[in-house]
C-alpha atoms as a PDB file:
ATOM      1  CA  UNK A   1      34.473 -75.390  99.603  1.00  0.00           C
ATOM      2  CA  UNK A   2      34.959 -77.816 101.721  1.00  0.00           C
ATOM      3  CA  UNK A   3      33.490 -78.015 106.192  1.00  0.00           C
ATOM      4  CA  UNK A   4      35.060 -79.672 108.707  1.00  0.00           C
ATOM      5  CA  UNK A   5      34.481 -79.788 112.032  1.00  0.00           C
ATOM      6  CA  UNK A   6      37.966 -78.363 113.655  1.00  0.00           C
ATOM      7  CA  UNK A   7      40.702 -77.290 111.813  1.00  0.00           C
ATOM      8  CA  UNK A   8      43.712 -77.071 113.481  1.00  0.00           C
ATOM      9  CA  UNK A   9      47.849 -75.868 111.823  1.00  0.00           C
ATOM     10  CA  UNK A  10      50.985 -77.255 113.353  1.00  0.00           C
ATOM     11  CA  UNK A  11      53.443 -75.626 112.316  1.00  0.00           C
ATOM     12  CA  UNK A  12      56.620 -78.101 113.079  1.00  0.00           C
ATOM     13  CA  UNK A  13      55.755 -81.907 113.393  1.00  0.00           C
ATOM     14  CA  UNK A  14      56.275 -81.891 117.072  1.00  0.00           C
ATOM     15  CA  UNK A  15      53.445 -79.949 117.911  1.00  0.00           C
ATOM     16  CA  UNK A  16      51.016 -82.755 115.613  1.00  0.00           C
ATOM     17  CA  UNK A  17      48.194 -83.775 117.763  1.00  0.00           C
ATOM     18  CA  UNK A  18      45.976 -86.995 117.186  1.00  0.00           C
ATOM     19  CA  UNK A  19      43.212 -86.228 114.512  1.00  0.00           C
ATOM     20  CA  UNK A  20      41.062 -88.068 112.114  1.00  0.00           C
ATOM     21  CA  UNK A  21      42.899 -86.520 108.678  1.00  0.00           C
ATOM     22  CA  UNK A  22      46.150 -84.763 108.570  1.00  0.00           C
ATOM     23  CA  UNK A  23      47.504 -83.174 105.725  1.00  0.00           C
ATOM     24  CA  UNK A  24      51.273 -82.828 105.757  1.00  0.00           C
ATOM     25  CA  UNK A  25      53.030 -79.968 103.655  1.00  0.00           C
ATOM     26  CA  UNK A  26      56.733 -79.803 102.703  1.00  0.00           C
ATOM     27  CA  UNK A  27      56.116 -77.357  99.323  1.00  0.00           C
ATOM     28  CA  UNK A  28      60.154 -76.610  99.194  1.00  0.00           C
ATOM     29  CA  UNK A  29      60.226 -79.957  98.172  1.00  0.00           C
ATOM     30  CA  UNK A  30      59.488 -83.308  99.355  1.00  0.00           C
ATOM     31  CA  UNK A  31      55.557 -82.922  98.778  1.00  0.00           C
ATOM     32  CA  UNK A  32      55.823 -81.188  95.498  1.00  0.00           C
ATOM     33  CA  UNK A  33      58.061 -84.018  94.718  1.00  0.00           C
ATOM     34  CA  UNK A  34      55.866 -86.758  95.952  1.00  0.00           C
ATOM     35  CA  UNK A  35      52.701 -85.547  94.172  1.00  0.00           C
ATOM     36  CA  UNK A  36      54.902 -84.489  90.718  1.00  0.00           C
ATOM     37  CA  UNK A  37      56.416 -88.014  91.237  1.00  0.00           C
ATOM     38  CA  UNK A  38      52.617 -89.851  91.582  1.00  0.00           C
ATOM     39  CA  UNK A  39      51.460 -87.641  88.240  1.00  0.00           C
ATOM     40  CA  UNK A  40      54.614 -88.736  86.515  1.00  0.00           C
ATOM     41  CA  UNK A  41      53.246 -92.237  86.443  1.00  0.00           C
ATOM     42  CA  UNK A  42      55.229 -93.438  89.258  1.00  0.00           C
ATOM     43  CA  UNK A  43      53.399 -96.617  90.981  1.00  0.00           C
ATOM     44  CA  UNK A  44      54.050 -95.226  94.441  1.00  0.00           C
ATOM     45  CA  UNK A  45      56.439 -93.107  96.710  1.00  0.00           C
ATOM     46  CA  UNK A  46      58.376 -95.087  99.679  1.00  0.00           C
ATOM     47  CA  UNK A  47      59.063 -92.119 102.071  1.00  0.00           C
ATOM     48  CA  UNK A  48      62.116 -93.344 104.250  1.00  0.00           C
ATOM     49  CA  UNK A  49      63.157 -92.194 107.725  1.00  0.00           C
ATOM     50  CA  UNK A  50      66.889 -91.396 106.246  1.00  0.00           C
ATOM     51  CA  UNK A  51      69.046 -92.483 103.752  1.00  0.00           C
ATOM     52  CA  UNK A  52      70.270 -95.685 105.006  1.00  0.00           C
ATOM     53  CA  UNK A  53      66.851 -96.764 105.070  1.00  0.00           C
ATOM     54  CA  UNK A  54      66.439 -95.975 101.311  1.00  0.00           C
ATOM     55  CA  UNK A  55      69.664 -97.542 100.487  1.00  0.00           C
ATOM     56  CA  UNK A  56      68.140-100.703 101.894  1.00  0.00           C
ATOM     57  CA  UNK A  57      65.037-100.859  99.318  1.00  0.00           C
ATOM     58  CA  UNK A  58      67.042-100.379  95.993  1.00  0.00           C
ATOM     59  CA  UNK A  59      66.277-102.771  93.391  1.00  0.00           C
ATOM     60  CA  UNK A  60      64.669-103.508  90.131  1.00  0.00           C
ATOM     61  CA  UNK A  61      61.745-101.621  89.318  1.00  0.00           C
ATOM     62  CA  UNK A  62      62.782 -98.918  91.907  1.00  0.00           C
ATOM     63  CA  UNK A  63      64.251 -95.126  91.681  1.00  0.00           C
ATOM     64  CA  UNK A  64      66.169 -93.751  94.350  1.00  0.00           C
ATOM     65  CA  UNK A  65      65.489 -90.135  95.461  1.00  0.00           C
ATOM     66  CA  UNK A  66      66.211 -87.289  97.646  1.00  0.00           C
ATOM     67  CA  UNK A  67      68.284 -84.754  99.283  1.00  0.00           C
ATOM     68  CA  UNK A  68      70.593 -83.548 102.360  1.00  0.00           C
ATOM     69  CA  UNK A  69      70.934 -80.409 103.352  1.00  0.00           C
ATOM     70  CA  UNK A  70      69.002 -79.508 100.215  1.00  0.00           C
ATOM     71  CA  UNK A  71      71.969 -81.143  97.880  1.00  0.00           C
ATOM     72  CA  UNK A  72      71.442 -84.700  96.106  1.00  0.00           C
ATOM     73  CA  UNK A  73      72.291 -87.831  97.770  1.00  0.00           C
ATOM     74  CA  UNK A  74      75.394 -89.387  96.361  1.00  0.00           C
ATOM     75  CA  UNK A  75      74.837 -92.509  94.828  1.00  0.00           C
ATOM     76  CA  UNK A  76      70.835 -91.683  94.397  1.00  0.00           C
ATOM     77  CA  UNK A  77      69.039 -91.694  91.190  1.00  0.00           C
ATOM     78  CA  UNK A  78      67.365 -88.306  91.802  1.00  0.00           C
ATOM     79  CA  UNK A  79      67.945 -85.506  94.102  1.00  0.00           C
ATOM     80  CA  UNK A  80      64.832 -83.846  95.173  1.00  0.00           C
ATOM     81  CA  UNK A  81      64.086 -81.344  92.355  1.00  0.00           C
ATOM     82  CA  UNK A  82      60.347 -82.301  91.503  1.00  0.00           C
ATOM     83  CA  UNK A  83      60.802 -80.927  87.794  1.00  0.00           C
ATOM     84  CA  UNK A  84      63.669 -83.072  87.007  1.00  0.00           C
ATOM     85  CA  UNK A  85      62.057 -86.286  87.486  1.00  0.00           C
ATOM     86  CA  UNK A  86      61.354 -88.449  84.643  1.00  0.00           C
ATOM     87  CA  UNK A  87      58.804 -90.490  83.764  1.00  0.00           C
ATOM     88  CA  UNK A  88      58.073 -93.271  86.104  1.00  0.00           C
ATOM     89  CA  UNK A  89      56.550 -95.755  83.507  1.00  0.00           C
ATOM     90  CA  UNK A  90      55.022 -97.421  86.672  1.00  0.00           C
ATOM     91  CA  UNK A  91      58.521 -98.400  88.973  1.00  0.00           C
ATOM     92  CA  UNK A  92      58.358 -97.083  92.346  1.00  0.00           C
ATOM     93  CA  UNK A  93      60.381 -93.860  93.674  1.00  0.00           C
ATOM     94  CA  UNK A  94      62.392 -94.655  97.121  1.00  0.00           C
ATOM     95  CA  UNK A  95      62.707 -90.807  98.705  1.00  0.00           C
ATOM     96  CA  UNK A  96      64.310 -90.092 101.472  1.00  0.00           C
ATOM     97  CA  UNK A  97      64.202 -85.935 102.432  1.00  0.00           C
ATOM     98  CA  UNK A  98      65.851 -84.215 105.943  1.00  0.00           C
ATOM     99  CA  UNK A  99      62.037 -82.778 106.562  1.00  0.00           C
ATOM    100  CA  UNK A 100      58.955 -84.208 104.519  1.00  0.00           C
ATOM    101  CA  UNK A 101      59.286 -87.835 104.916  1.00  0.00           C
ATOM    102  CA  UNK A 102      60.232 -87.459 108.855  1.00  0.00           C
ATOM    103  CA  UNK A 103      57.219 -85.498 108.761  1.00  0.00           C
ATOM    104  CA  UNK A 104      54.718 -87.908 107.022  1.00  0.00           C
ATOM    105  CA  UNK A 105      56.100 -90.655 109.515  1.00  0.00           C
ATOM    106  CA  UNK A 106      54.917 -88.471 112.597  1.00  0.00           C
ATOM    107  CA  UNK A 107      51.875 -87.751 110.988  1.00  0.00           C
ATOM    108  CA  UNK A 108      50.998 -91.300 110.271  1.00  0.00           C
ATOM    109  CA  UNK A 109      51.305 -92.011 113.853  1.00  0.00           C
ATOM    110  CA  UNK A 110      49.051 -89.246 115.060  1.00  0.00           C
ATOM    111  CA  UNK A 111      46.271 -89.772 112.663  1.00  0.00           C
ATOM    112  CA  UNK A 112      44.043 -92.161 111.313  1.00  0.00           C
ATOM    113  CA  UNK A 113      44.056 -91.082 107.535  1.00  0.00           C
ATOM    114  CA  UNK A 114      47.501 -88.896 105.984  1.00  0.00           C
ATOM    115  CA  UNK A 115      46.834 -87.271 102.498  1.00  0.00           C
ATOM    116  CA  UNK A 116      50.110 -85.122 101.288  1.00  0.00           C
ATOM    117  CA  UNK A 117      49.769 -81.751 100.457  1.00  0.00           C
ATOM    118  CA  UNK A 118      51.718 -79.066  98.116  1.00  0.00           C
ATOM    119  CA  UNK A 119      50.533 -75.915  96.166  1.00  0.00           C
ATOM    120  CA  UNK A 120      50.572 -77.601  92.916  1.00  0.00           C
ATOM    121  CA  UNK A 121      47.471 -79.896  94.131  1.00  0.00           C
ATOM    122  CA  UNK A 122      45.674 -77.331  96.390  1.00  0.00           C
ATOM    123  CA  UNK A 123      42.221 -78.039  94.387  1.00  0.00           C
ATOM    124  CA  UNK A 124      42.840 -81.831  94.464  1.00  0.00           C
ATOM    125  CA  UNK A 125      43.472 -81.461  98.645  1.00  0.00           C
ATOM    126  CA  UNK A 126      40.549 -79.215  99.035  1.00  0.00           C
ATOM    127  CA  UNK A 127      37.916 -81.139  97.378  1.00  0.00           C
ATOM    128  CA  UNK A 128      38.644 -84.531  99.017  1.00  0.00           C
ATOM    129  CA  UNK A 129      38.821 -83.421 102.668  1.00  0.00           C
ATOM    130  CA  UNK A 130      35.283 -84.726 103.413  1.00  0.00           C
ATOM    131  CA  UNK A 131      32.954 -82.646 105.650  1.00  0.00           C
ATOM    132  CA  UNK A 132      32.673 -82.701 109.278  1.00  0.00           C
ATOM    133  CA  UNK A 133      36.568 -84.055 109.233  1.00  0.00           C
ATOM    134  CA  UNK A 134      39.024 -83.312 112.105  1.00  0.00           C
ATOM    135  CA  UNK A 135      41.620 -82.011 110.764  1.00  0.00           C
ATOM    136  CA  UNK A 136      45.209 -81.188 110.997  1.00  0.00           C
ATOM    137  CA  UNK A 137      47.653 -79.412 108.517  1.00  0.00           C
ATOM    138  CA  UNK A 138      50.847 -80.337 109.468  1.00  0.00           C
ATOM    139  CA  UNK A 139      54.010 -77.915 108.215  1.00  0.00           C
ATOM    140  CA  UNK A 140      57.373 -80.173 108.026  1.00  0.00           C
ATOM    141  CA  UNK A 141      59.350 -77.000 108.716  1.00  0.00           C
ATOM    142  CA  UNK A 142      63.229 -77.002 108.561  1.00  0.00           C
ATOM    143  CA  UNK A 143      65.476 -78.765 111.302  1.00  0.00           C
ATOM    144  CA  UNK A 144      62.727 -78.265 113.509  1.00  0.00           C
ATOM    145  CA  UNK A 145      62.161 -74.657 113.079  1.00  0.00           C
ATOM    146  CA  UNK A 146      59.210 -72.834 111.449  1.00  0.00           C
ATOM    147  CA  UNK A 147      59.272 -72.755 107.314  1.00  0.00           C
ATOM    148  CA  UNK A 148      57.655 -69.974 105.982  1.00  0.00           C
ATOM    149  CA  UNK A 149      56.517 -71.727 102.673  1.00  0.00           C
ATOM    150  CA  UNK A 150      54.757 -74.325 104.143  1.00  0.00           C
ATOM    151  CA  UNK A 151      53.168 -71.649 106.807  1.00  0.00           C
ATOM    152  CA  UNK A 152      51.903 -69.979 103.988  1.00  0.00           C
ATOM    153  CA  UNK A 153      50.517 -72.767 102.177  1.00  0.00           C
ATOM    154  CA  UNK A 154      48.820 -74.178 105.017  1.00  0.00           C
ATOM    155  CA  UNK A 155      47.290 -70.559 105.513  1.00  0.00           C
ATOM    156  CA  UNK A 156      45.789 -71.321 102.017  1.00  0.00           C
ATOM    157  CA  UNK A 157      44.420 -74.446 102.740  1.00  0.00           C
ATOM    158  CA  UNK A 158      42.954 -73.522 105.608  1.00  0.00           C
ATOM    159  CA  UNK A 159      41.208 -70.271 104.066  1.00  0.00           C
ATOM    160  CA  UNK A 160      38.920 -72.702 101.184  1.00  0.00           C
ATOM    161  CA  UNK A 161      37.670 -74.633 104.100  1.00  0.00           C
ATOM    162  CA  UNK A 162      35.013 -74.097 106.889  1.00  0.00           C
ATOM    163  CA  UNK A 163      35.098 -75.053 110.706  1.00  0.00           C
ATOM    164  CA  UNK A 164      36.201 -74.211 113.445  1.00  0.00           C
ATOM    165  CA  UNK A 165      39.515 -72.972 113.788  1.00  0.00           C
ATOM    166  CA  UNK A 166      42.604 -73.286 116.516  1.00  0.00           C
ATOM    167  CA  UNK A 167      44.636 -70.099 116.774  1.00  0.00           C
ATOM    168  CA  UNK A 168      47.192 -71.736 115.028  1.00  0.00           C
ATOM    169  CA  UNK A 169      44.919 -72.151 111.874  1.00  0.00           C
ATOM    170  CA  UNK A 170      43.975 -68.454 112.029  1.00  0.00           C
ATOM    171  CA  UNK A 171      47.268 -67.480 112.751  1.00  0.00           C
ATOM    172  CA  UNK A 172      48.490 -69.060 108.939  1.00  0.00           C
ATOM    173  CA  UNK A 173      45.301 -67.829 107.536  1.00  0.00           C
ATOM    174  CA  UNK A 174      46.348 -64.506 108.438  1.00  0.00           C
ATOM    175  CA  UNK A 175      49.817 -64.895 107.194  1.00  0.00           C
ATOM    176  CA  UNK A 176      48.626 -66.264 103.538  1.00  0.00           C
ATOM    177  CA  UNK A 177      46.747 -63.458 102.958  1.00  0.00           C
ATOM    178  CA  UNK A 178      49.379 -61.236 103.520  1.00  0.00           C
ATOM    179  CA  UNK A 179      51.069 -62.156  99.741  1.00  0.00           C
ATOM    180  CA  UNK A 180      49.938 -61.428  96.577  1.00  0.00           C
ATOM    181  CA  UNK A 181      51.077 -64.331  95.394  1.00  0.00           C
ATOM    182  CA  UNK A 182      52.324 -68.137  95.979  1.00  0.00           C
ATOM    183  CA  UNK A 183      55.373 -67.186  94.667  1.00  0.00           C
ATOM    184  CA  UNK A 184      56.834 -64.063  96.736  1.00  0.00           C
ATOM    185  CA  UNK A 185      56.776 -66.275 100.244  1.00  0.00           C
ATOM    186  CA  UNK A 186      58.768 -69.146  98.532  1.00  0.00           C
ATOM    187  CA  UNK A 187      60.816 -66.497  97.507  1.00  0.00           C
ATOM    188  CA  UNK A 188      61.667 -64.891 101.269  1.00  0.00           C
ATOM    189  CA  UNK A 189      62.160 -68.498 102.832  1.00  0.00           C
ATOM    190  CA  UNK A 190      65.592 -69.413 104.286  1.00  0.00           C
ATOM    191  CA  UNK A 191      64.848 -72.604 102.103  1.00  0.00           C
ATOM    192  CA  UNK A 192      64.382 -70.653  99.052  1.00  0.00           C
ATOM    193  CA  UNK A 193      67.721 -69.208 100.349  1.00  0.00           C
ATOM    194  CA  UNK A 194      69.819 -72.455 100.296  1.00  0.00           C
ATOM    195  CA  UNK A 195      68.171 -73.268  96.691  1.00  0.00           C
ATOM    196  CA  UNK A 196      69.591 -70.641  95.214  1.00  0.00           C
ATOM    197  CA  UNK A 197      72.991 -70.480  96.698  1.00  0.00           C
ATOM    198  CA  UNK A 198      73.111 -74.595  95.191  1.00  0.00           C
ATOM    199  CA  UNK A 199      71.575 -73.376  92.126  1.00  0.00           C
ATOM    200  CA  UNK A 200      68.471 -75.361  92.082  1.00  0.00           C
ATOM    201  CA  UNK A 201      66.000 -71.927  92.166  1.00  0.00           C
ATOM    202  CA  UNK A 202      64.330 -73.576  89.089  1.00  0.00           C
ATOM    203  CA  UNK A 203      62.434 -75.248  91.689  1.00  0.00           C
ATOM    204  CA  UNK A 204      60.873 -72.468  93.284  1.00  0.00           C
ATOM    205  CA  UNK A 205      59.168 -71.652  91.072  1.00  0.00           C
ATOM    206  CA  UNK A 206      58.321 -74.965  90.112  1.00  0.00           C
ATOM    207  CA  UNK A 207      56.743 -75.515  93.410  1.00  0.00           C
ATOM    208  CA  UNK A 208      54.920 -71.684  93.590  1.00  0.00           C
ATOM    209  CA  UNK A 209      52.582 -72.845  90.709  1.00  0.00           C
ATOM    210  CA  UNK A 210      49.121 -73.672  92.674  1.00  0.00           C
ATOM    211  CA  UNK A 211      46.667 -76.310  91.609  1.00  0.00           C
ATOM    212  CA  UNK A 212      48.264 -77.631  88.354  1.00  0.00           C
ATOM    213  CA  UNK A 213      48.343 -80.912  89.667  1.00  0.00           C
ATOM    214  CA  UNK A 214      44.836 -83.246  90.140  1.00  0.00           C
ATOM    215  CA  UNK A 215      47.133 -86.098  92.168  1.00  0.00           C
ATOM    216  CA  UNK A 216      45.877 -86.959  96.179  1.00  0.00           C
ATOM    217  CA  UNK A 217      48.707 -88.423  97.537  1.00  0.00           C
ATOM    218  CA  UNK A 218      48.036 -90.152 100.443  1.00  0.00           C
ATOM    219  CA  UNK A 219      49.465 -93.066 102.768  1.00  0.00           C
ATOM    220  CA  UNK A 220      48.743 -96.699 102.775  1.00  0.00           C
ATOM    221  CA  UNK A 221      50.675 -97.670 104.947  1.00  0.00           C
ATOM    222  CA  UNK A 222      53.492 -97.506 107.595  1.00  0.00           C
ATOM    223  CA  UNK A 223      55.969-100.189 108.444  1.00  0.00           C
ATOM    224  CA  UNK A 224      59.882-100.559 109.860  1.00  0.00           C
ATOM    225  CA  UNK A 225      60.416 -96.431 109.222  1.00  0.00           C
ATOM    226  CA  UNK A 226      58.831 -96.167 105.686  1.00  0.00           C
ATOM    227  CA  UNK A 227      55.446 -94.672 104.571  1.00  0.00           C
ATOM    228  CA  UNK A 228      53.617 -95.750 101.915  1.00  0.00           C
ATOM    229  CA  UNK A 229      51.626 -93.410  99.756  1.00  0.00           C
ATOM    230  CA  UNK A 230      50.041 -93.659  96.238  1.00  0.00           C
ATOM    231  CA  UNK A 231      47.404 -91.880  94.264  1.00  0.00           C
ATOM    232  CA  UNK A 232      44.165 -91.396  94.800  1.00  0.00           C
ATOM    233  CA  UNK A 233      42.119 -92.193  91.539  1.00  0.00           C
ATOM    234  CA  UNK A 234      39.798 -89.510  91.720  1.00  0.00           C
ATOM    235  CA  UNK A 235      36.804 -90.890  92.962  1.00  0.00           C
ATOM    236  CA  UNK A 236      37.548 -90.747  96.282  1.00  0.00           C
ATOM    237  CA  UNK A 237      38.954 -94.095  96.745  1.00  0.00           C
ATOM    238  CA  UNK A 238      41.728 -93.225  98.807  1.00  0.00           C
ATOM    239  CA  UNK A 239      39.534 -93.295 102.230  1.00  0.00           C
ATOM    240  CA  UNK A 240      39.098 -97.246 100.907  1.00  0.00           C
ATOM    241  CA  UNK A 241      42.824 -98.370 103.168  1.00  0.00           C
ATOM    242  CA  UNK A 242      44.973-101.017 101.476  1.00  0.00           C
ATOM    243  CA  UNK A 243      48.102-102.625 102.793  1.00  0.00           C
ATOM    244  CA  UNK A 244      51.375-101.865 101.232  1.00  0.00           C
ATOM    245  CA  UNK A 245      50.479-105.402  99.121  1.00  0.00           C
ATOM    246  CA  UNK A 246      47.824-103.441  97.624  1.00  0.00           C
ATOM    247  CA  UNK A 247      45.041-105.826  99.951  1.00  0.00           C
ATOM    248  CA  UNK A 248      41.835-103.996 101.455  1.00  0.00           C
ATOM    249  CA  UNK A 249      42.392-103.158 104.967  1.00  0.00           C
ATOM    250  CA  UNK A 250      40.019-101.463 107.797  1.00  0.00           C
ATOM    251  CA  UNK A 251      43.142-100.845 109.742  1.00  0.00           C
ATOM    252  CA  UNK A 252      44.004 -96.853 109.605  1.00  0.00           C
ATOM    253  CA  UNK A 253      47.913 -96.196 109.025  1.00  0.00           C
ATOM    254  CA  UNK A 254      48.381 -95.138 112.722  1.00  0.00           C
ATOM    255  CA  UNK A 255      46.762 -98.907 113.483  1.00  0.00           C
ATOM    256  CA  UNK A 256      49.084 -99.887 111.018  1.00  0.00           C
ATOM    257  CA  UNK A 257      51.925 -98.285 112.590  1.00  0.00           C
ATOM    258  CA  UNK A 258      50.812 -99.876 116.138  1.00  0.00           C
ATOM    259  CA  UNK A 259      50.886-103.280 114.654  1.00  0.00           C
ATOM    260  CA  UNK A 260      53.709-103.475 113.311  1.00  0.00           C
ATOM    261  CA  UNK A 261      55.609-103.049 116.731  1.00  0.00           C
ATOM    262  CA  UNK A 262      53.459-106.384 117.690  1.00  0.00           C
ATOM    263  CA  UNK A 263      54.692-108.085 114.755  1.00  0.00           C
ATOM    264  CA  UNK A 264      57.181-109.181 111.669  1.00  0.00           C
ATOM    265  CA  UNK A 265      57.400-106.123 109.715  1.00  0.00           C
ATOM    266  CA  UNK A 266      56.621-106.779 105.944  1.00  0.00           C
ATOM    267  CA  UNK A 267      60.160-106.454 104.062  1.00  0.00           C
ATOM    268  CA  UNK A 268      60.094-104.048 100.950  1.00  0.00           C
ATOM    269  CA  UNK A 269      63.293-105.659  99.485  1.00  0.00           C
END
């Protein structure tokens, strides 16, 4: 179990604050999908500010994803269903979702370190926050409004660690260990709610199953509205920051983020 020094939940990405390490959460789907995507053998996930932006990075070697209003994207390779992705034999997935990848953005501005969190690699998340960390847990909600799935997953994040907590953090503590189970609050959500009127319940399910992935996701990088992330190689190499060219780099992805107002953003086409 892992201690940090303040441990704080916001529950939409407006209310992020500025912390050392934020974890963001989008389990119904883009997170699921991002670390499913990383263990498929995908190189790395390009998280996109919308569609257009996506649109803009297809090529060779590269695998359009994602969703709006929960439905595929026409045109895309993928929608966001993190079960139906193939194998990535090392080409990189473009996604661009309505919540998750807005929300990673945000959070890479606010915070000096990102890692992306879902049920599926709870374990993974809580044995590489490192001690003494500042912490936020930041829920991608739904159109801006509160998401019960990721509530309750941050709830169990935040009950395997120690520190100090803000309300907030008690608050989905509380709420987590109100279930049973990981997979009766998917269930209830309005999200879970839109899956199955598109027929795509399969993934809730999918996404309910807790710590069956070993993949840290985390971000590299941040330029011209897409975040970088890749996979951690489990010895806890992801705190070591690399540009999106793969170089070592002290700079943290909010510095990132700040620099690359100040200068030629590096194209990913």
């Amino acid at each position: 179990m892992g201690e940090t020094a303040s441990i704080d939940v916001a529950f939409l990405p407006s209310e992020v604050r500025p912390a050392e390490l934020a974890v963001v959460l989008d389990v119904l789907r883009a997170s699921s999908t991002i670390a499913a995507a990383l263990s498929a053998g995908y190189s790395r996930v390009l998280c996109c500010k919308d569609p257009e932006r996506a649109e803009e990075l297809r090529g060779p070697g590269r695998v359009l994803a994602g969703e709006q209003e929960c439905r595929p994207i026409p045109g895309f390779d993928y929608g966001n269903s993190p079960g139906k992705l193939e194998a990535g034999d090392g080409r990189e997935l473009v996604l661009s979702t309505t919540n998750g990848c807005p929300a990673i953005l945000a959070a890479a501005e606010a915070s000096d370190e990102v890692l992306i969190g879902a049920l599926l690699n709870l374990d993974a998340l809580v044995e590489a926050i490192p001690p003494g960390a500042d912490l936020s847990v930041v829920c991608s909600g739904t159109h801006g409004r509160f998401a019960l799935e990721d509530a309750y997953a941050a709830g169990r994040l935040v009950a395997r660690l120690r520190g100090e907590r803000t309300d907030a953090a008690r608050a989905a503590e509380r709420l987590a260990s109100a279930y049973p189970n990981a997979y009766e609050p998917l269930d209830e959500s309005a999200d879970a709610a839109v899956l199955k009127e598109i027929d795509q319940e399969d993934d809730i399910a999918f996404c309910a199953r807790e710590s069956v992935l070993a993949t840290l996701p985390y971000v590299t990088g941040v330029s011209s509205g897409v975040a970088t992330v890749s996979a951690s190689d489990g010895t806890g190499r992801w705190r070591e920051r690399s540009n999106a060219d793969g170089k070592a780099s002290e700079e943290t992805p909010r510095e990132r983020n700040k620099l690359s107002l100040m200068r030629t953003a590096r194209s990913f086409s």
